[in-house]
N, C-alpha and C. Protein backbone atom coordinates (compact mmCIF):
# COMPACT_ATOMS: atom_id res chain seq x y z
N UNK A 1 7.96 -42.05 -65.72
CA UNK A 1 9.36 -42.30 -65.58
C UNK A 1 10.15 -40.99 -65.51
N UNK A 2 9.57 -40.42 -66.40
CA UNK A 2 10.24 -38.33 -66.12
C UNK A 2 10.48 -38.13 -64.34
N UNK A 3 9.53 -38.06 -64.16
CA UNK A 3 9.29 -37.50 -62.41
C UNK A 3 9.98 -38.32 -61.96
N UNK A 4 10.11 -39.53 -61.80
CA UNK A 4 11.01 -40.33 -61.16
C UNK A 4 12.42 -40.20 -61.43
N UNK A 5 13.16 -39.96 -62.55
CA UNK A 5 14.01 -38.99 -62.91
C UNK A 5 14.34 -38.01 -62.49
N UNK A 6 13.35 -36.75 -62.68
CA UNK A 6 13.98 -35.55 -61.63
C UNK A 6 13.74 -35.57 -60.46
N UNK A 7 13.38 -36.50 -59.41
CA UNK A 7 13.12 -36.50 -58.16
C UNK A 7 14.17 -37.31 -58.08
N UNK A 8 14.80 -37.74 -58.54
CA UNK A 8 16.60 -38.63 -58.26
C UNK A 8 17.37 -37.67 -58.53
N UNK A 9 17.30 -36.89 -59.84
CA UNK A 9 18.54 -35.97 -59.79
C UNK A 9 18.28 -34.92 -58.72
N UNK A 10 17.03 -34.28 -58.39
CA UNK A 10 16.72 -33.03 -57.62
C UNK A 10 17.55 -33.94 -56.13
N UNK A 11 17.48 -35.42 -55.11
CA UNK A 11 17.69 -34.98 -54.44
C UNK A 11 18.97 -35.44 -54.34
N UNK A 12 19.82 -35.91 -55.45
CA UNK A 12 21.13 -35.86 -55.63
C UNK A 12 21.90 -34.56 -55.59
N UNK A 13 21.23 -33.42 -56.41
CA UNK A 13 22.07 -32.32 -55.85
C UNK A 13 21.52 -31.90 -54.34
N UNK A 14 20.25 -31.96 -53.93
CA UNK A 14 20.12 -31.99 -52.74
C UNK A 14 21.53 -32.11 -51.72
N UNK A 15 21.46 -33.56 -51.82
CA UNK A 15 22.83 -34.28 -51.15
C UNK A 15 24.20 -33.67 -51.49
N UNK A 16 24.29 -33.18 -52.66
CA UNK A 16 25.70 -32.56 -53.00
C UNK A 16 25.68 -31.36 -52.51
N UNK A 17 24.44 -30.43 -52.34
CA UNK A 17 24.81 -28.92 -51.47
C UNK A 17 24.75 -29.22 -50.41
N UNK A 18 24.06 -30.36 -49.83
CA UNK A 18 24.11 -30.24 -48.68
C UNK A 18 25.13 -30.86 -47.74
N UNK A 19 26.66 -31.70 -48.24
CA UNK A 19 27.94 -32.13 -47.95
C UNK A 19 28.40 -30.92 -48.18
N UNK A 20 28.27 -30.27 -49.10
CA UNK A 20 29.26 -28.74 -49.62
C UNK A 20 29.06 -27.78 -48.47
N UNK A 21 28.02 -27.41 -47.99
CA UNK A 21 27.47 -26.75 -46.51
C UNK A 21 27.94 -27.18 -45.38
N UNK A 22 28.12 -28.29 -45.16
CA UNK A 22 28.58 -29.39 -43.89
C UNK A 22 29.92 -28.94 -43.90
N UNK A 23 30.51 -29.24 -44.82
CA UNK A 23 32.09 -29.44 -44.96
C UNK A 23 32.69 -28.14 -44.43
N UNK A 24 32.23 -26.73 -44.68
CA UNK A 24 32.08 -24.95 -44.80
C UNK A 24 32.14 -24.76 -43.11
N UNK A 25 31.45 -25.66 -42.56
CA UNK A 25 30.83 -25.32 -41.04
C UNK A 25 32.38 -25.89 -40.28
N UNK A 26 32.30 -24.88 -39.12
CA UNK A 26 33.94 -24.73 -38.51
C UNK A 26 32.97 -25.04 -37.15
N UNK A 27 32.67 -26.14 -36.55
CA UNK A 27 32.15 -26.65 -34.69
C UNK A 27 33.26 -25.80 -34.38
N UNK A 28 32.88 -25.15 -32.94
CA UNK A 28 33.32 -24.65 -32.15
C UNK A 28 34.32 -26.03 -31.54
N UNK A 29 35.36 -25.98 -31.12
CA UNK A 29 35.99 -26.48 -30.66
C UNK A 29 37.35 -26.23 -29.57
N UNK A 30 37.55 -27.09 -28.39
CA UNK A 30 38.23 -26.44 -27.84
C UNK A 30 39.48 -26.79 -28.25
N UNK A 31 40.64 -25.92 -27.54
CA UNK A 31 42.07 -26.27 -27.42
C UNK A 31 42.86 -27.34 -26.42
N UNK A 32 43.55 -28.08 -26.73
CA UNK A 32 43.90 -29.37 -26.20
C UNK A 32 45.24 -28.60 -25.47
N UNK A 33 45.26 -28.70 -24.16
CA UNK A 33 46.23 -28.62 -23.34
C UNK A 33 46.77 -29.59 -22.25
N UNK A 34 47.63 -30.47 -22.39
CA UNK A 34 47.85 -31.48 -21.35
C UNK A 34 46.91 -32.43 -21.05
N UNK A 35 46.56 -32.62 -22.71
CA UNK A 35 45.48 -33.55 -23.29
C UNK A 35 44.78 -34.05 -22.67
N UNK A 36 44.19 -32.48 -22.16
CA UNK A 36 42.58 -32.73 -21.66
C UNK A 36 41.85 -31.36 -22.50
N UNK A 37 40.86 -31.42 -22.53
CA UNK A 37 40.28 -30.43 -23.34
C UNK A 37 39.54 -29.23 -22.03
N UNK A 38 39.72 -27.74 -22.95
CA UNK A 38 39.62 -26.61 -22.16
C UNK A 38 38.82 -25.76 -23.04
N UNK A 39 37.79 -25.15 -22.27
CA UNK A 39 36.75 -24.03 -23.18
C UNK A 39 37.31 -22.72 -22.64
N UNK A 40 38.20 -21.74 -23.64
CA UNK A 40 38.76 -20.78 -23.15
C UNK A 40 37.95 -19.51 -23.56
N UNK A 41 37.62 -18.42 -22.87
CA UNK A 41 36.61 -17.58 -23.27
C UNK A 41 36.88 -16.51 -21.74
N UNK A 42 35.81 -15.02 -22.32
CA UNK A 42 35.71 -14.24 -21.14
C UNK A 42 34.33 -14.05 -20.66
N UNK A 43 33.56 -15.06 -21.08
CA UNK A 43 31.97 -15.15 -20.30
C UNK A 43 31.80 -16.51 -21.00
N UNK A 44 30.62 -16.57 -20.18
CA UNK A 44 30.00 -18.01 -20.69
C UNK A 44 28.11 -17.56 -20.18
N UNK A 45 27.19 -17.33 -21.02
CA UNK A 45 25.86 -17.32 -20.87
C UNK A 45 25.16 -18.74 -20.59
N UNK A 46 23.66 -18.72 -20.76
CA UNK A 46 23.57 -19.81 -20.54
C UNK A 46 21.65 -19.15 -20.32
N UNK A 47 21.14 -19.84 -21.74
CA UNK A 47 19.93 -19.34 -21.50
C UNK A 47 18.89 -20.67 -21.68
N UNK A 48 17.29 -20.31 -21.26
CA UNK A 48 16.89 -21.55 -21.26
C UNK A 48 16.10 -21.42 -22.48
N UNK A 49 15.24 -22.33 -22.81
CA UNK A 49 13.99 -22.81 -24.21
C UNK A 49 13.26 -21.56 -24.67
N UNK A 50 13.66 -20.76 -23.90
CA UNK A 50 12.81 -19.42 -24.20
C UNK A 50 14.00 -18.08 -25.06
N UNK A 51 14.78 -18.58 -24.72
CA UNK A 51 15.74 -18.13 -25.16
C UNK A 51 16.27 -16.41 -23.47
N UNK A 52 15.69 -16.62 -22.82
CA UNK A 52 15.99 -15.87 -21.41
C UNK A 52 17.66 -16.34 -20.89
N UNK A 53 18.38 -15.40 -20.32
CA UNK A 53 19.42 -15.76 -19.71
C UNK A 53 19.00 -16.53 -18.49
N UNK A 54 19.81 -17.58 -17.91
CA UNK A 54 19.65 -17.66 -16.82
C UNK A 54 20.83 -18.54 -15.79
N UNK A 55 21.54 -18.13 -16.48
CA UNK A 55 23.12 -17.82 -16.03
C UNK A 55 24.00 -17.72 -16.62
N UNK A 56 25.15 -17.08 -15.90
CA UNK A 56 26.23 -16.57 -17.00
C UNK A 56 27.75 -16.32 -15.44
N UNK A 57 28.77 -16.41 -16.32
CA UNK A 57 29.98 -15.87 -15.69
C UNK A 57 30.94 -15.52 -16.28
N UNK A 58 31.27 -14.67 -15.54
CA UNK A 58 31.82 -13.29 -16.60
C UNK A 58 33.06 -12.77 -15.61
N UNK A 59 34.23 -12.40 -16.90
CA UNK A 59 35.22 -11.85 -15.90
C UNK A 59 34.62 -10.06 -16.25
N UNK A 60 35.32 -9.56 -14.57
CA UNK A 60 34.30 -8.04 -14.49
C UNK A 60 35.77 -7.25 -14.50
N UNK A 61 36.20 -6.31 -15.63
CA UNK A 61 37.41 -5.60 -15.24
C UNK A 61 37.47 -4.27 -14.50
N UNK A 62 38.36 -4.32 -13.32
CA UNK A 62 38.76 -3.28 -12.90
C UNK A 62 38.03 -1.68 -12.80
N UNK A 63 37.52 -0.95 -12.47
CA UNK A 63 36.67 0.05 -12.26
C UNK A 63 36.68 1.25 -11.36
N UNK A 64 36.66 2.36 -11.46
CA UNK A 64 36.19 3.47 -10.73
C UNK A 64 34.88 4.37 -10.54
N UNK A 65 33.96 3.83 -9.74
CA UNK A 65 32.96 4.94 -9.35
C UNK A 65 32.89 5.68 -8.78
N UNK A 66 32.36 7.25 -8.94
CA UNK A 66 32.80 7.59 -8.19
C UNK A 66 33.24 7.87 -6.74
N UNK A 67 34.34 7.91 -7.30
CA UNK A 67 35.52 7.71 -6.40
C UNK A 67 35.95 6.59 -5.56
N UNK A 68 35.56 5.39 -5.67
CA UNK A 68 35.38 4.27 -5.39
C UNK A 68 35.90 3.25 -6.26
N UNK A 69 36.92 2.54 -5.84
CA UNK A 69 37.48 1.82 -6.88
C UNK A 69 37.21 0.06 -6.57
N UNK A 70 36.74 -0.44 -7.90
CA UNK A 70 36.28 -1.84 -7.47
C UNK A 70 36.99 -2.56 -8.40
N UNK A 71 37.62 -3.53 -7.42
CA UNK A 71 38.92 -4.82 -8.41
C UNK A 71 37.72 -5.21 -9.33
N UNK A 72 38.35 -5.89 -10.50
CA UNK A 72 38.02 -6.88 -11.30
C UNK A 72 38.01 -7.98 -10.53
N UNK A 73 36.89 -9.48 -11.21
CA UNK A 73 36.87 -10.37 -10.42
C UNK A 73 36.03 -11.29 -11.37
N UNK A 74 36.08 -12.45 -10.91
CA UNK A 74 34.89 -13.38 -11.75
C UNK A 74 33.79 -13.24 -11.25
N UNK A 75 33.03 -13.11 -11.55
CA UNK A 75 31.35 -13.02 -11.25
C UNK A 75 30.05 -14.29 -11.60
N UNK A 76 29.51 -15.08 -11.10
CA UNK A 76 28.98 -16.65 -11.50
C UNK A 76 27.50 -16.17 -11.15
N UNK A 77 26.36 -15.55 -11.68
CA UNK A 77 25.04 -15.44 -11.91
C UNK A 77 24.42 -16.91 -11.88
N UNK A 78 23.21 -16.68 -10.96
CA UNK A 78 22.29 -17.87 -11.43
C UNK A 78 20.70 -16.98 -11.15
N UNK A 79 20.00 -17.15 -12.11
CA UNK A 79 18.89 -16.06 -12.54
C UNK A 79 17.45 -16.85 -12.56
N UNK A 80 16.55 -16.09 -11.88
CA UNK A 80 15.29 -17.03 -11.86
C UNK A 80 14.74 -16.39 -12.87
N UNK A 81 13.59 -17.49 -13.31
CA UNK A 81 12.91 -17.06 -14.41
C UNK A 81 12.03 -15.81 -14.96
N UNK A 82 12.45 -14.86 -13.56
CA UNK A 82 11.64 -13.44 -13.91
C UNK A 82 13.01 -12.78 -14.39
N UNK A 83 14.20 -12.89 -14.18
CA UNK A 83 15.09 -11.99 -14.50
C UNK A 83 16.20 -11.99 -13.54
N UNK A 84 15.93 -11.95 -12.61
CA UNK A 84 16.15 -11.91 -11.43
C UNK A 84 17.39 -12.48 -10.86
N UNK A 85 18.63 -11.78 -10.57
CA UNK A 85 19.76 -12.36 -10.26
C UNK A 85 19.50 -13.27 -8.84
N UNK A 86 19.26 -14.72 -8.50
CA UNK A 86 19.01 -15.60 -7.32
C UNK A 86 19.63 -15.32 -6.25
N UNK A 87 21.14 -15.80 -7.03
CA UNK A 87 22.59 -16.17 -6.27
C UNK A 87 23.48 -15.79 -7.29
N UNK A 88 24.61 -15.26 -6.45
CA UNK A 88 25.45 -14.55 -6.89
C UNK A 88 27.36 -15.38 -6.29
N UNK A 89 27.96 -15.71 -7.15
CA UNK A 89 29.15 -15.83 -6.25
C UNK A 89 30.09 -14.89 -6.99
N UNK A 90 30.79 -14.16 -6.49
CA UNK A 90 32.20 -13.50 -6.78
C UNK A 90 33.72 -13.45 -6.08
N UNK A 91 34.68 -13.95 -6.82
CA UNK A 91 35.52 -13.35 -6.77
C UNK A 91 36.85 -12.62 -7.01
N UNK A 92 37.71 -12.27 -6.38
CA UNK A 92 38.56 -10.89 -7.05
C UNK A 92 40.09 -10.64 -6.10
N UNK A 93 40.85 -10.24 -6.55
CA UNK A 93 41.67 -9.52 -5.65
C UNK A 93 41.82 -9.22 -3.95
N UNK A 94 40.37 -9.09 -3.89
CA UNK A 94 40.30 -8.15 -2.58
C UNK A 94 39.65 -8.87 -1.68
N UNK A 95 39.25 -10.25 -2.24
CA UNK A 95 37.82 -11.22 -1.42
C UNK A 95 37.28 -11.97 -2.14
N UNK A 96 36.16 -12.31 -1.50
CA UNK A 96 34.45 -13.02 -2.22
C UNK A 96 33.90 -13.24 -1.56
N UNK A 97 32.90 -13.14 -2.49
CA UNK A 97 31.63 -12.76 -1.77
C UNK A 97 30.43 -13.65 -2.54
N UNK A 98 29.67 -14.14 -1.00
CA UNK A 98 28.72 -14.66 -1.80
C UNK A 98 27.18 -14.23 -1.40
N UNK A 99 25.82 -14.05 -2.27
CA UNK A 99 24.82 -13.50 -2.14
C UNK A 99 23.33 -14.53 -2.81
N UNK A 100 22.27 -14.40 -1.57
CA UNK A 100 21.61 -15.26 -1.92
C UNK A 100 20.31 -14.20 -1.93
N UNK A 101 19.23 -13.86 -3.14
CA UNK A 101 18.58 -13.04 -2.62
C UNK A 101 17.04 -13.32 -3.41
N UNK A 102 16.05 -12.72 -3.13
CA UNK A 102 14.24 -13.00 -3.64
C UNK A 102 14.33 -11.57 -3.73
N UNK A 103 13.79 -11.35 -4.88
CA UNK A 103 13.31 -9.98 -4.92
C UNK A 103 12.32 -9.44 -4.31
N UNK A 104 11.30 -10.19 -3.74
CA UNK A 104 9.87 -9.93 -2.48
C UNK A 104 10.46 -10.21 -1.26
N UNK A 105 11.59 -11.01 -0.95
CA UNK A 105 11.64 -11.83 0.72
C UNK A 105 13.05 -11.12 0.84
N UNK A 106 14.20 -10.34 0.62
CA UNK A 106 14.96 -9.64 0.88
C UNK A 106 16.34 -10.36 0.32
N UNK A 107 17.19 -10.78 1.16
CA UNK A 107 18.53 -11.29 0.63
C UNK A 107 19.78 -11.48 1.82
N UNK A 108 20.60 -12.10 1.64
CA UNK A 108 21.57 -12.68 2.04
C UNK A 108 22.57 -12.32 2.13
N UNK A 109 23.88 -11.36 2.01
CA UNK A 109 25.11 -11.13 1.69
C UNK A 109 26.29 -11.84 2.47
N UNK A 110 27.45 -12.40 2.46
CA UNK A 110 28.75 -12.93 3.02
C UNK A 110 29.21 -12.08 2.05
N UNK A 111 30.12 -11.51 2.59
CA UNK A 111 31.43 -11.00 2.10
C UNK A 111 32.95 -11.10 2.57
N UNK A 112 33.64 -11.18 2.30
CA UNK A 112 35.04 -11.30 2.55
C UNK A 112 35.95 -11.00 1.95
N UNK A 113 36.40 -9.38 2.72
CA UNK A 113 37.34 -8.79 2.06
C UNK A 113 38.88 -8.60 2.50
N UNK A 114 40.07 -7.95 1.74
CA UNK A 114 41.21 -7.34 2.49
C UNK A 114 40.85 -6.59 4.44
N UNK A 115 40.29 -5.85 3.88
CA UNK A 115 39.14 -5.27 5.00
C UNK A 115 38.52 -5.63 6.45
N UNK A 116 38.28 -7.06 5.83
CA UNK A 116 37.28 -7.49 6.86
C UNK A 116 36.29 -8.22 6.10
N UNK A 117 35.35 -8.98 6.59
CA UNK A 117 34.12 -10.14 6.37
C UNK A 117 33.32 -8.96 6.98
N UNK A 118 31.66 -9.53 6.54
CA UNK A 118 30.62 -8.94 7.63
C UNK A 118 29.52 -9.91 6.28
N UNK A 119 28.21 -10.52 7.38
CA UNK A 119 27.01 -11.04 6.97
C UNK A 119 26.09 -9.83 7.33
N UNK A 120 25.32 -9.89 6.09
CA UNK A 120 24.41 -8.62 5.65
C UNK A 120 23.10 -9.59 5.54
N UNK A 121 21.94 -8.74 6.41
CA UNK A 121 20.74 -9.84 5.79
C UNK A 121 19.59 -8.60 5.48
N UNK A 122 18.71 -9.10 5.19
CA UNK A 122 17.73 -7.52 4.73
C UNK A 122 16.44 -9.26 4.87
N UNK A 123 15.18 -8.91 5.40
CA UNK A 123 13.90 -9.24 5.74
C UNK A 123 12.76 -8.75 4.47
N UNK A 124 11.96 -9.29 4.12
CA UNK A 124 10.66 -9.11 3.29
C UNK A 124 10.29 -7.42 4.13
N UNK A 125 10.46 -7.20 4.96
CA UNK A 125 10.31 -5.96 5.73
C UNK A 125 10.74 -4.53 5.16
N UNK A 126 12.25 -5.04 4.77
CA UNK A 126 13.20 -3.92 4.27
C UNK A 126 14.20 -3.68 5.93
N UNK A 127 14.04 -4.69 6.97
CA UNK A 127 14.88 -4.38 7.66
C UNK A 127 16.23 -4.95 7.59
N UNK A 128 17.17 -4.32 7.90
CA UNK A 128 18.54 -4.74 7.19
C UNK A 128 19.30 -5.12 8.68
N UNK A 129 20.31 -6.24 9.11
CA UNK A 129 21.10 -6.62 9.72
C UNK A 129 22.57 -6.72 9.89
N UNK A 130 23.27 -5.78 9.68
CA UNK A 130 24.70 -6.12 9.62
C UNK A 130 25.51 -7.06 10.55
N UNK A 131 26.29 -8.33 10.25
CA UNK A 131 26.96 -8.96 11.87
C UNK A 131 28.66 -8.95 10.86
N UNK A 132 29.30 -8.05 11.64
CA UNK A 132 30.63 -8.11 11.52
C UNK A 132 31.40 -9.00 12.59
N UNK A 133 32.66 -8.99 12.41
CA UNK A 133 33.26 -9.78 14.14
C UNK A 133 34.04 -8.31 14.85
């Protein structure tokens, strides 16, 4: 009858730390605007069972390389399971641009800028194609 005793009180406080813990915990939650709900943030990741990224979008601020200045813009990653940025969409100020690429079979570019557009293609070869208008 003892053991049966402290195995009632043990998992009674059980139950009492473990409401006291619950109660402590703050869910992420969003903000209600024009009562619809909104996830406000300056990236959003997004990894799989392995714990690997394998997408994310991210605002990119404003920049100078040299001497080269590149707007800020949203940036939307989608990443294959080696690492590997797939597809790419961006955009910014100045355009967008979108990019489809294999790290063995070459890649894709559309761009569209203040500037001008031009489709960029590159071959498993390494030969590269520019078509502007």
């Amino acid at each position: 009858m003892k053991i049966q005793n402290i195995a009632v009180i043990v998992t009674a406080i059980n139950l009492l730390l473990m409401t006291i813990l619950l109660s402590k915990l703050n869910p992420a939650a969003a903000r209600q605007e024009n009562k619809s709900q909104v996830l406000r943030g300056t990236g959003l990741e997004i990894t799989d069972g392995q714990g690997r990224l394998r997408a994310s979008i991210s605002f990119q601020t404003p920049e100078e390389k040299n001497g080269t200045a590149y707007p800020g813009g949203i940036l939307l990653r989608l990443i294959d399971s080696k690492g590997q940025p797939s597809v790419k969409i961006m955009a910014s100020e100045d355009g967008g641009g979108l990019s489809f690429s294999n790290e063995a079979n070459g890649y894709i570019q559309l761009l569209s800028k203040e500037s001008g557009g031009f489709l960029k293609i590159k071959d498993a070869n390494g030969k590269e194609k520019t078509i502007q208008p």
